[in-house]
Protein backbone atom coordinates (compact mmCIF):
# COMPACT_ATOMS: atom_id res chain seq x y z
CA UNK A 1 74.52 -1.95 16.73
CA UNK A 2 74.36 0.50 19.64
CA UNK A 3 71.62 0.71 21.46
CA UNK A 4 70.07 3.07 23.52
CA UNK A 5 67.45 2.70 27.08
CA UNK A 6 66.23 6.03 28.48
CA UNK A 7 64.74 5.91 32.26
CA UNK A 8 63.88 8.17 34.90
CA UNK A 9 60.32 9.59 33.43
CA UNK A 10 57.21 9.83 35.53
CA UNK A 11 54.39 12.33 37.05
CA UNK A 12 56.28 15.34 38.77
CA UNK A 13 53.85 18.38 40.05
CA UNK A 14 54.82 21.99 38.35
CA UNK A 15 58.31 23.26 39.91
CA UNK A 16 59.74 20.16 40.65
CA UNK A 17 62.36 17.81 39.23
CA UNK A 18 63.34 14.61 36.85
CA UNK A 19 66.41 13.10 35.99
CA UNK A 20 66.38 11.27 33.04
CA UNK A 21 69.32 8.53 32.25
CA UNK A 22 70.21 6.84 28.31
CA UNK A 23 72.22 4.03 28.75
CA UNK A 24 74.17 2.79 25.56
CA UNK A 25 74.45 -0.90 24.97
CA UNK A 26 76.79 -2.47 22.24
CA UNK A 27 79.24 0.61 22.24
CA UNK A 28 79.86 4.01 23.27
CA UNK A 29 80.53 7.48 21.54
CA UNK A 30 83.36 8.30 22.04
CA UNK A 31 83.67 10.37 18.59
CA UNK A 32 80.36 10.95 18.40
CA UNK A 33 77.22 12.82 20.29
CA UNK A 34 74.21 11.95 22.03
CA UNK A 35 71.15 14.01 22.88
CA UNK A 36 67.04 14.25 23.83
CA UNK A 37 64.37 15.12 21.90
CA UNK A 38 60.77 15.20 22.99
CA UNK A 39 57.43 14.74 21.42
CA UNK A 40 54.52 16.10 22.89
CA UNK A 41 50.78 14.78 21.36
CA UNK A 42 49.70 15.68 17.63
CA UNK A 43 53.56 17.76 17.72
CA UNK A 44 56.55 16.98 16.11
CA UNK A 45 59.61 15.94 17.84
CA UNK A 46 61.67 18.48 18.69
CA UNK A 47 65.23 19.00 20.07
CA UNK A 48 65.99 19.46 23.71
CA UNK A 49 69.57 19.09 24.39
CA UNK A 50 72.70 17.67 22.75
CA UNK A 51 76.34 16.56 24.38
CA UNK A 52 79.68 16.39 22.58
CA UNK A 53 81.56 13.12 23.74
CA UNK A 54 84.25 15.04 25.87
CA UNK A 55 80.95 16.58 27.44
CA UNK A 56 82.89 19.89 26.27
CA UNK A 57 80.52 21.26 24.28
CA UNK A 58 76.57 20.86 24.89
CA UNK A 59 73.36 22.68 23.23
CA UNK A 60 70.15 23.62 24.62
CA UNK A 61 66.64 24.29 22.96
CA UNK A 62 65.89 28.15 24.51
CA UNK A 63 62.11 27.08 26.17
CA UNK A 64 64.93 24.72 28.61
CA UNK A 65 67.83 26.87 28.92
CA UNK A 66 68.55 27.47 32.81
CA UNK A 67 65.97 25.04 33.83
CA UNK A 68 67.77 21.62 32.20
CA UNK A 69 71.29 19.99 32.49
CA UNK A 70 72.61 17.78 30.02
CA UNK A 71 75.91 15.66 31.07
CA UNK A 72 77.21 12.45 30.26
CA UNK A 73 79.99 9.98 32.85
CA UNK A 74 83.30 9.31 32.08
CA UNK A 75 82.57 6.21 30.02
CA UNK A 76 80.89 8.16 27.67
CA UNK A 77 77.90 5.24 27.38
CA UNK A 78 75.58 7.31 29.66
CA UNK A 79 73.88 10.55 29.52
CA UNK A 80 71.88 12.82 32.07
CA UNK A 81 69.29 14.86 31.89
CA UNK A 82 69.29 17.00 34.92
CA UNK A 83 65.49 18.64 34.46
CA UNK A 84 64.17 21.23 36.82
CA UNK A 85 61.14 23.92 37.31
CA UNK A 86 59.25 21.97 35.05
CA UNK A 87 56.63 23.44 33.73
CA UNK A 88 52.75 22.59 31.71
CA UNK A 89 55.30 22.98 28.88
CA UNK A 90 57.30 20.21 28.86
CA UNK A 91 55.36 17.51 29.25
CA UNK A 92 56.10 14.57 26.33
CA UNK A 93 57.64 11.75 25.50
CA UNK A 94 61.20 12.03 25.81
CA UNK A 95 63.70 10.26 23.33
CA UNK A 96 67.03 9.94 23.30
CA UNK A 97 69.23 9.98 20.25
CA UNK A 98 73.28 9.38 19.08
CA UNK A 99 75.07 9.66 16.78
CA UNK A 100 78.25 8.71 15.98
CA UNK A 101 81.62 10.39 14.43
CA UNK A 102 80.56 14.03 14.51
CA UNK A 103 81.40 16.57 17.09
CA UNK A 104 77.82 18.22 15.43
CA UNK A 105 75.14 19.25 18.00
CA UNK A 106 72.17 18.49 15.31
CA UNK A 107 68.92 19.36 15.83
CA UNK A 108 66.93 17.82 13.40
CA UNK A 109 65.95 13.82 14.45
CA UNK A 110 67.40 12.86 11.21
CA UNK A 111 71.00 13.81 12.17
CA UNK A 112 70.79 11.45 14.57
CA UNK A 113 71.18 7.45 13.64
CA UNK A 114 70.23 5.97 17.04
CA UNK A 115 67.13 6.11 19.31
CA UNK A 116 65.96 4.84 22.41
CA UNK A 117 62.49 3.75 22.81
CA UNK A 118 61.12 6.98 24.92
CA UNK A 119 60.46 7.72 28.12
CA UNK A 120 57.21 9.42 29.31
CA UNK A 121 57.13 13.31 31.01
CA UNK A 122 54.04 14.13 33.22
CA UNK A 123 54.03 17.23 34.92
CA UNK A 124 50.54 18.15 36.63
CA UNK A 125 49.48 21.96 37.97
């Protein structure tokens, strides 16, 4: 079974950057898509960003749109999430997700069958 290890999370003052990394283990998807969620405290997770395996195609949730960069190597067993100008806003845990033989951007958690463990947003004013 695939599975999947975000890193990169920390405390980042308002305006600056993060890079977050998932790194597949026991496969790749190479037919399939991967993606981030985030879950903030007493909210439910929402979507963030999604990547097609070609990296062709990718999906952003409109509060990130200009400000994040999904994009995944050539392996297609790693993902990247470029994050910049964060904001008060985006602070959460941040999951990532796969799923496999479906060129589908989902972006509802239950579309996806594989999750990392999370990886923890701070931003501070």
């Amino acid at each position: 079974q695939v599975q999947l290890v975000e890193s990169g999370g920390g405390l980042v003052q308002a305006g600056g950057s993060l890079r977050l990394h998932c790194a597949a283990s026991g496969g790749t998807f190479s037919n399939g898509v991967m993606g981030w969620f985030r879950q903030a405290p007493g909210k439910e997770r929402e979507f963030v960003a999604g990547i097609t395996s070609s990296g062709g195609s990718t999906r952003y949730t409109d509060p990130v749109k200009g400000r994040f960069t999904l994009s995944r190597d050539g392996a297609k067993t790693t993902v990247y999430l470029q994050m910049n100008s964060l904001n008060p806003e985006d602070p959460a845990v941040y999951y990532c997700a796969a799923d496999s033989f479906t060129y589908y951007i989902g972006r509802i958690p239950s579309e996806y069958t594989s999750w990392g463990q999370g990886t923890q947003v701070t931003v501070s004013s």
